[in-house]
C-alpha atoms as a PDB file:
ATOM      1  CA  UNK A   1     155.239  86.346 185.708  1.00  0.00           C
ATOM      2  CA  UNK A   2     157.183  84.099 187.825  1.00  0.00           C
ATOM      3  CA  UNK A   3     155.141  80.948 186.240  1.00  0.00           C
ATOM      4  CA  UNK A   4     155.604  81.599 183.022  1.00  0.00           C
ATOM      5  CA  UNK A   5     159.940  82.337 183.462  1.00  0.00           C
ATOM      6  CA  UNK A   6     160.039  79.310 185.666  1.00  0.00           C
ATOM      7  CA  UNK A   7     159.167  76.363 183.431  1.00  0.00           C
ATOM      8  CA  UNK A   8     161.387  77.453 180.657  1.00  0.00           C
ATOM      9  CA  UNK A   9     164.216  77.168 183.110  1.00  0.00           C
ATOM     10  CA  UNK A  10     163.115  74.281 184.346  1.00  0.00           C
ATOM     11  CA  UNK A  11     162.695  72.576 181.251  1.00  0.00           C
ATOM     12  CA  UNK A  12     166.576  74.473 179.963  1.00  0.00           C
ATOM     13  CA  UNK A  13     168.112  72.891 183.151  1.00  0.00           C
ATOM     14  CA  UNK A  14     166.628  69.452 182.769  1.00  0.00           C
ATOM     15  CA  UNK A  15     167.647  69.697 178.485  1.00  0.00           C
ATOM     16  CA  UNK A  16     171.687  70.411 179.487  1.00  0.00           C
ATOM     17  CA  UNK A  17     171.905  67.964 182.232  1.00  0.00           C
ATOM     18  CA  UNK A  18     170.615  65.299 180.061  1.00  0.00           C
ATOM     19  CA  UNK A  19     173.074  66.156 176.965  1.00  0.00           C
ATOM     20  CA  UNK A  20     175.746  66.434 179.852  1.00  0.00           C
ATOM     21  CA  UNK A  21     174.933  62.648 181.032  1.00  0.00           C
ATOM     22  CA  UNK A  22     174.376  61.342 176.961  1.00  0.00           C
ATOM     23  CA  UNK A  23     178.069  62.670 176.193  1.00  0.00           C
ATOM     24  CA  UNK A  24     179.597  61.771 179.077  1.00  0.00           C
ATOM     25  CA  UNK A  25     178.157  58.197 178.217  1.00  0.00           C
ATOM     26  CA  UNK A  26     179.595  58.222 174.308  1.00  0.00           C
ATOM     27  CA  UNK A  27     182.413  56.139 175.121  1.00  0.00           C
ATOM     28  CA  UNK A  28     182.966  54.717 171.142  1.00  0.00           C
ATOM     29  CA  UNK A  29     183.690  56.641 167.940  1.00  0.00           C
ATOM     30  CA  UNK A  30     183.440  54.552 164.666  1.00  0.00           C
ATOM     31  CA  UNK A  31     183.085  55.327 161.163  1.00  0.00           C
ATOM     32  CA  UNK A  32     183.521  52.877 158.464  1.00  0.00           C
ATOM     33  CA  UNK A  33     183.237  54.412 154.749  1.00  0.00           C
ATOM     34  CA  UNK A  34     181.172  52.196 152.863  1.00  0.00           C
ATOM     35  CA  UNK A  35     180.615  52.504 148.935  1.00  0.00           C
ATOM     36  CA  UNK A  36     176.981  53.437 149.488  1.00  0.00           C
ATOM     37  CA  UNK A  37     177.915  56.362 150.783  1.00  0.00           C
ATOM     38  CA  UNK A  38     177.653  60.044 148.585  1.00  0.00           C
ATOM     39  CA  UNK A  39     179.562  63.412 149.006  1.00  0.00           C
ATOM     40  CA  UNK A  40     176.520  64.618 150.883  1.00  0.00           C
ATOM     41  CA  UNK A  41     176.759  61.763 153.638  1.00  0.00           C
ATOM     42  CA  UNK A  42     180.740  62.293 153.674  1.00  0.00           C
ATOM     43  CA  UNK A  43     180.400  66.656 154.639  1.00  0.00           C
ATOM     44  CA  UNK A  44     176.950  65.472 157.246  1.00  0.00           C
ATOM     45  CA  UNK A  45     179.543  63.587 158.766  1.00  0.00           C
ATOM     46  CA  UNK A  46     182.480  65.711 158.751  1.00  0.00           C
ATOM     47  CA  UNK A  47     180.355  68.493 160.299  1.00  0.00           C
ATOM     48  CA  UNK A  48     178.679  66.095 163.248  1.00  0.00           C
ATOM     49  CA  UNK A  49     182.522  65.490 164.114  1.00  0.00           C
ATOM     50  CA  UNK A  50     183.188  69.143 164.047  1.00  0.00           C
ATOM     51  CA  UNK A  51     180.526  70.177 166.691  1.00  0.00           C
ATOM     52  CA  UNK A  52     182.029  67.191 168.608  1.00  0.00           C
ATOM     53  CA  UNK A  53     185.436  68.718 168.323  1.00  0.00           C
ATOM     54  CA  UNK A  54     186.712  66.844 166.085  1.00  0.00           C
ATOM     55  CA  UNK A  55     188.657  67.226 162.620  1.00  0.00           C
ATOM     56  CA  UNK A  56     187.749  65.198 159.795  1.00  0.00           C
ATOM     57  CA  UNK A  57     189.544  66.058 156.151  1.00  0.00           C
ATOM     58  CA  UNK A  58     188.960  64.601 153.165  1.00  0.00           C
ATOM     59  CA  UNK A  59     192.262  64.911 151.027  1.00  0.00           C
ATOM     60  CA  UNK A  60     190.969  63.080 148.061  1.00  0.00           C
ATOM     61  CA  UNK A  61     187.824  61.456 147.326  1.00  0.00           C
ATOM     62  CA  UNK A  62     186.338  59.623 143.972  1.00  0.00           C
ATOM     63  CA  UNK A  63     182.951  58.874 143.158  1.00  0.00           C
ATOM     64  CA  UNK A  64     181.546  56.157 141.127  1.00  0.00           C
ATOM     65  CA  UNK A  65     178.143  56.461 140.040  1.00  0.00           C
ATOM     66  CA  UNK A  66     177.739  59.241 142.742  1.00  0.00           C
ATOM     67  CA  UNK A  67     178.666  56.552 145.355  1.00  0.00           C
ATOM     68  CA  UNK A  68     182.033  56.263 147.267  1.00  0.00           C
ATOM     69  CA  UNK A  69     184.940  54.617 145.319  1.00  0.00           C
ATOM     70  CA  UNK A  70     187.967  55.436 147.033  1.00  0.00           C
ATOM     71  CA  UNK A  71     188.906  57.939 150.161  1.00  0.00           C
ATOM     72  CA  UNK A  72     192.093  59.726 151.353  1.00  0.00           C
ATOM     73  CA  UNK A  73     191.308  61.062 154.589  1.00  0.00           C
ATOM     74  CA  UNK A  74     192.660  62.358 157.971  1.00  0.00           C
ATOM     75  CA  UNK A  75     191.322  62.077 162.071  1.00  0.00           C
ATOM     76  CA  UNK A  76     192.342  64.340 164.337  1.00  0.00           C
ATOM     77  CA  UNK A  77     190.420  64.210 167.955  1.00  0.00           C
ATOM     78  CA  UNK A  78     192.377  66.224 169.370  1.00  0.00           C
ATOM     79  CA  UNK A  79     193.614  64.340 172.224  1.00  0.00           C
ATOM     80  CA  UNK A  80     196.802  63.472 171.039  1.00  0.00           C
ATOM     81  CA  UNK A  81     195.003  60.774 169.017  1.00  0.00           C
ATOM     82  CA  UNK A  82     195.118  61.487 164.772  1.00  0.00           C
ATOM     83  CA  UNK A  83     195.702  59.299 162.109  1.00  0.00           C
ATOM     84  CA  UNK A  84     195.046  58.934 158.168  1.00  0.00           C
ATOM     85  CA  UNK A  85     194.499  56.517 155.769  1.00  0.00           C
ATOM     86  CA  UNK A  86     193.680  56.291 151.839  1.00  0.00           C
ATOM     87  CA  UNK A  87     191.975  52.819 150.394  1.00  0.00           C
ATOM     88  CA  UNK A  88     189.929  51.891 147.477  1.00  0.00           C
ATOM     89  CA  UNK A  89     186.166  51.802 149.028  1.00  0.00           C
ATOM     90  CA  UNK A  90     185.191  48.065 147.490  1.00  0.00           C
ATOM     91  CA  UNK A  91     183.696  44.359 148.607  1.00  0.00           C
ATOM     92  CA  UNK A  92     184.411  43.620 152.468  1.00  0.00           C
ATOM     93  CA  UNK A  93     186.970  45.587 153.106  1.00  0.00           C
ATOM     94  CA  UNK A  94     186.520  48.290 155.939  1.00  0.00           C
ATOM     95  CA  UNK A  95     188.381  51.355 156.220  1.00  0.00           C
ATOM     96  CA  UNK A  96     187.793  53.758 158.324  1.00  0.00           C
ATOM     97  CA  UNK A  97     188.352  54.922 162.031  1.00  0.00           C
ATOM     98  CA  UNK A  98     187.881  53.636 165.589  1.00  0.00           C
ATOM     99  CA  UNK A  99     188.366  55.965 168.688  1.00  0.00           C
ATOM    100  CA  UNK A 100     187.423  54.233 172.398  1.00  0.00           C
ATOM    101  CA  UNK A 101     187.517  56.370 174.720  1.00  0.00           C
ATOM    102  CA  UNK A 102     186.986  53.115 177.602  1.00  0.00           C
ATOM    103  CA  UNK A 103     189.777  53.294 180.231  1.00  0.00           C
ATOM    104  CA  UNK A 104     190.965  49.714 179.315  1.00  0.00           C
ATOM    105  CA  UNK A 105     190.119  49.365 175.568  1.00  0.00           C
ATOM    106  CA  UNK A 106     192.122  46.785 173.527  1.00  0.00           C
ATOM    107  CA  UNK A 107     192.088  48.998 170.511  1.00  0.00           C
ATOM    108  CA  UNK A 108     192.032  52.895 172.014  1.00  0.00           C
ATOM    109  CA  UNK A 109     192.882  53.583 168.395  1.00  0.00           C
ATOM    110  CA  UNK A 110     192.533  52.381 165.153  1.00  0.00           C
ATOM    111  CA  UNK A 111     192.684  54.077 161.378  1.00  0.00           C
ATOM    112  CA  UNK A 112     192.863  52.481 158.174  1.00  0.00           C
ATOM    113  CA  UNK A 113     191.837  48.719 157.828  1.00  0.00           C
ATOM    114  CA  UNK A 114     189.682  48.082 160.421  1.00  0.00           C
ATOM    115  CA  UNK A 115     188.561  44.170 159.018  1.00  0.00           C
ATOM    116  CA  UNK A 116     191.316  42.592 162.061  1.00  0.00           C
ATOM    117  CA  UNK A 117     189.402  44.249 164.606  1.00  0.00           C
ATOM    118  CA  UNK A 118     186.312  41.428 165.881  1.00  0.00           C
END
């Protein structure tokens, strides 16, 4: 009996120390909205935040085609850093949000227009 309990724990014990190491590695959020994008893309990603603690709304968002034509959102992380931005989703420009979490990152922050950013 002592087998067959044993290897599950094992295995349980070896599975959280390694998601413990992988977030504790996850030093760079970023999320650029691109028009290929659908609605369906848009709520996988708003609920991948969510587990991660993290509050994504969509105020406003317009489809063209079924693909991404303009966003009004909102970032919250939840560590004092939140933000929102609203932009037309067309040609190069990137909108979106950037949240490094590196102890000496140039750009800890960033929401909106993120085409300065190199």
């Amino acid at each position: 009996m002592k087998k067959n309990t044993l290897f599950p724990l094992l295995f349980l014990t070896v599975f959280v120390f390694g998601m413990l190491s992988f977030t504790s590695n996850k030093k760079v959020i970023a999320v650029v909205f691109n028009k290929e994008m659908t609605r369906q893309d848009l709520m996988s990603l708003q609920k991948n935040l969510k587990d991660k603690n993290i509050i994504l709304v969509f105020n406003k968002m317009k489809f063209t085609k079924n693909r991404l034509s303009y966003i009004d959102f909102s970032i919250d992380f939840g560590d004092g850093f939140s933000g929102n931005s609203k932009s037309e989703i067309k040609g190069n420009k990137e909108i979106g949000f950037i949240r490094d979490y590196n102890e000496n990152a140039e750009h800890p922050f960033v929401v909106g227009d993120l085409n300065f950013i190199s």
